[in-house]
C-alpha atoms as a PDB file:
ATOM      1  CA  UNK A   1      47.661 -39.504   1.419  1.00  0.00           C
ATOM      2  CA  UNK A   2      48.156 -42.938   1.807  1.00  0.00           C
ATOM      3  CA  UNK A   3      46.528 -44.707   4.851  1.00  0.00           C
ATOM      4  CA  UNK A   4      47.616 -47.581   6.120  1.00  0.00           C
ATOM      5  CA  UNK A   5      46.849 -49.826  10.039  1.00  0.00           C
ATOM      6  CA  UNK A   6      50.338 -50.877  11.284  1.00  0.00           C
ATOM      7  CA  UNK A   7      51.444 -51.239  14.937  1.00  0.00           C
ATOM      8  CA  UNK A   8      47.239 -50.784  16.297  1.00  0.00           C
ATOM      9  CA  UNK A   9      47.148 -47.165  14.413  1.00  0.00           C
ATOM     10  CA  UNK A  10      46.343 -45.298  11.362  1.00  0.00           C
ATOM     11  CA  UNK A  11      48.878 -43.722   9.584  1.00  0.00           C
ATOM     12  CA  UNK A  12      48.700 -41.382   7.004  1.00  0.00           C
ATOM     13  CA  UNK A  13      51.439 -40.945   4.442  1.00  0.00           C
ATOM     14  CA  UNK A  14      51.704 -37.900   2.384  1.00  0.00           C
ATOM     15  CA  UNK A  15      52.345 -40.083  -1.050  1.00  0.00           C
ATOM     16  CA  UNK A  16      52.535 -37.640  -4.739  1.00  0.00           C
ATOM     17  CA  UNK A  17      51.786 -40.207  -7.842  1.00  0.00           C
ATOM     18  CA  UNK A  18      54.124 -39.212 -10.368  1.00  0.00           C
ATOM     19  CA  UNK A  19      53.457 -39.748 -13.956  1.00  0.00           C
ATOM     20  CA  UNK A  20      56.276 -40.601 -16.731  1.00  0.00           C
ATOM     21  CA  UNK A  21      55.644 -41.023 -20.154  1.00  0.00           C
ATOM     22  CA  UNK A  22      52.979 -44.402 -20.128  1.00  0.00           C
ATOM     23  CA  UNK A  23      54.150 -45.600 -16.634  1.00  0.00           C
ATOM     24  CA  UNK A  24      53.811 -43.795 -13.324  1.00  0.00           C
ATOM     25  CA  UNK A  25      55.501 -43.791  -9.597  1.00  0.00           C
ATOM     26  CA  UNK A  26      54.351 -43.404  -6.350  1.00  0.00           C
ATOM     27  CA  UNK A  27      56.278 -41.017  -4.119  1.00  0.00           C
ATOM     28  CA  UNK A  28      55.405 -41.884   0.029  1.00  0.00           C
ATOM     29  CA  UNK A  29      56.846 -40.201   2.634  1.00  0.00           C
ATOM     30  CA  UNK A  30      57.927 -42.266   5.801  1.00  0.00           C
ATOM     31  CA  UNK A  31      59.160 -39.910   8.638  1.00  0.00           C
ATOM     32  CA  UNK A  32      62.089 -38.240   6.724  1.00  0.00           C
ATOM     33  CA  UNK A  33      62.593 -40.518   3.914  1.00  0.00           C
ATOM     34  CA  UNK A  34      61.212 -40.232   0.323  1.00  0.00           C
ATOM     35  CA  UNK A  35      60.214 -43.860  -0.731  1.00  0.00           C
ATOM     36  CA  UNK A  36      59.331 -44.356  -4.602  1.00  0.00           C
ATOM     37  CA  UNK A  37      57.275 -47.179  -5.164  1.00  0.00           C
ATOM     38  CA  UNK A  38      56.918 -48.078  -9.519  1.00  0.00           C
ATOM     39  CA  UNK A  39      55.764 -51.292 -10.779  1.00  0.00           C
ATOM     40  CA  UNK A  40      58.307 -54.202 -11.790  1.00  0.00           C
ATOM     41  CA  UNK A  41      58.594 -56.804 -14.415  1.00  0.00           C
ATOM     42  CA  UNK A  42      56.091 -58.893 -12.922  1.00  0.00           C
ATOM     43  CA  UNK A  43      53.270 -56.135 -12.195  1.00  0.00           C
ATOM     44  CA  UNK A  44      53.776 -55.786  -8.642  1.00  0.00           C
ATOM     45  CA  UNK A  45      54.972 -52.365  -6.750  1.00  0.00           C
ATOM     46  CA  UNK A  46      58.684 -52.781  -5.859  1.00  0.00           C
ATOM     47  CA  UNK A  47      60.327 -50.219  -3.619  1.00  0.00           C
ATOM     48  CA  UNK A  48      63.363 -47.748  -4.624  1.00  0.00           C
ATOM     49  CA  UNK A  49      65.614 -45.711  -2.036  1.00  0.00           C
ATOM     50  CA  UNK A  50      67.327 -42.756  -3.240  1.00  0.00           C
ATOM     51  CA  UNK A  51      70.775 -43.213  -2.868  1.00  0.00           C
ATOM     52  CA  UNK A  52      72.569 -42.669   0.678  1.00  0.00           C
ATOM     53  CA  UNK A  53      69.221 -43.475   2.222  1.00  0.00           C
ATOM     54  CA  UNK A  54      70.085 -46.034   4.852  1.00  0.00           C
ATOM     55  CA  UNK A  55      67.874 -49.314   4.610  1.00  0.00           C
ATOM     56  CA  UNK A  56      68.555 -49.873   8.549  1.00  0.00           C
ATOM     57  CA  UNK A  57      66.813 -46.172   9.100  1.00  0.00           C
ATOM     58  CA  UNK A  58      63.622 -47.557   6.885  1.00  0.00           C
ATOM     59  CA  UNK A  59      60.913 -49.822   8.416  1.00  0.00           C
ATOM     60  CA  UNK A  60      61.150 -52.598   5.731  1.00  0.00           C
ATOM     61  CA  UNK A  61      58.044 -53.713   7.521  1.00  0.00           C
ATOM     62  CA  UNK A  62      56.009 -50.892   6.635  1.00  0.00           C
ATOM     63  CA  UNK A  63      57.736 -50.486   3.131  1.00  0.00           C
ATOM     64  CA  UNK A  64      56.166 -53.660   2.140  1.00  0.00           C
ATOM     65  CA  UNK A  65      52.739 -52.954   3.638  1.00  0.00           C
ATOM     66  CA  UNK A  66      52.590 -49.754   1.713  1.00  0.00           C
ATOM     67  CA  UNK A  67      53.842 -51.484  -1.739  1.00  0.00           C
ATOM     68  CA  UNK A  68      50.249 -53.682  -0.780  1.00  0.00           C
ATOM     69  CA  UNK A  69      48.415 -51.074  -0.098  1.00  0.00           C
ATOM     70  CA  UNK A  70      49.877 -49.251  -3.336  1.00  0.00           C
ATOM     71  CA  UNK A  71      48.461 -52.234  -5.670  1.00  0.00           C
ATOM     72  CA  UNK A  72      44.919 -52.409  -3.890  1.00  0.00           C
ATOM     73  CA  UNK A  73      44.307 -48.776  -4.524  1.00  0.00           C
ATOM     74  CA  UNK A  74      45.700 -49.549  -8.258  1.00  0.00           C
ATOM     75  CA  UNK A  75      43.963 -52.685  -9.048  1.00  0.00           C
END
């Protein structure tokens, strides 16, 4: 799990951290979306939709607070 304040509450994501070879990804579920979170070219957490996922559908407001709270836990 994931917690994160937005909007005055705590949420908590279910999240899986997925390991791959000698890098890893972060799998966090928001509502009914699966939102993969891996690390870019510059060492910060970038986002990845599956395809077909609709970015309209996704809070890109939380997305990005979750990418932060991603790289505190990993720092």
């Amino acid at each position: 799990m994931i917690d994160i304040h937005y909007k005055g509450a705590l949420l908590e994501l279910p999240s899986e951290l997925l390991l791959q070879g000698y890098t890893h990804k972060v799998k966090v579920m928001l509502g009914a979306n699966e939102v993969f979170f891996e690390k870019d070219e510059e060492d910060n957490y970038r986002a990845l939709l599956l395809p077909g996922q609709e970015k309209d559908r996704i809070d890109m407001t939380l997305v990005s607070l979750v990418g932060k709270r991603i790289e505190e836990l990993f720092a």
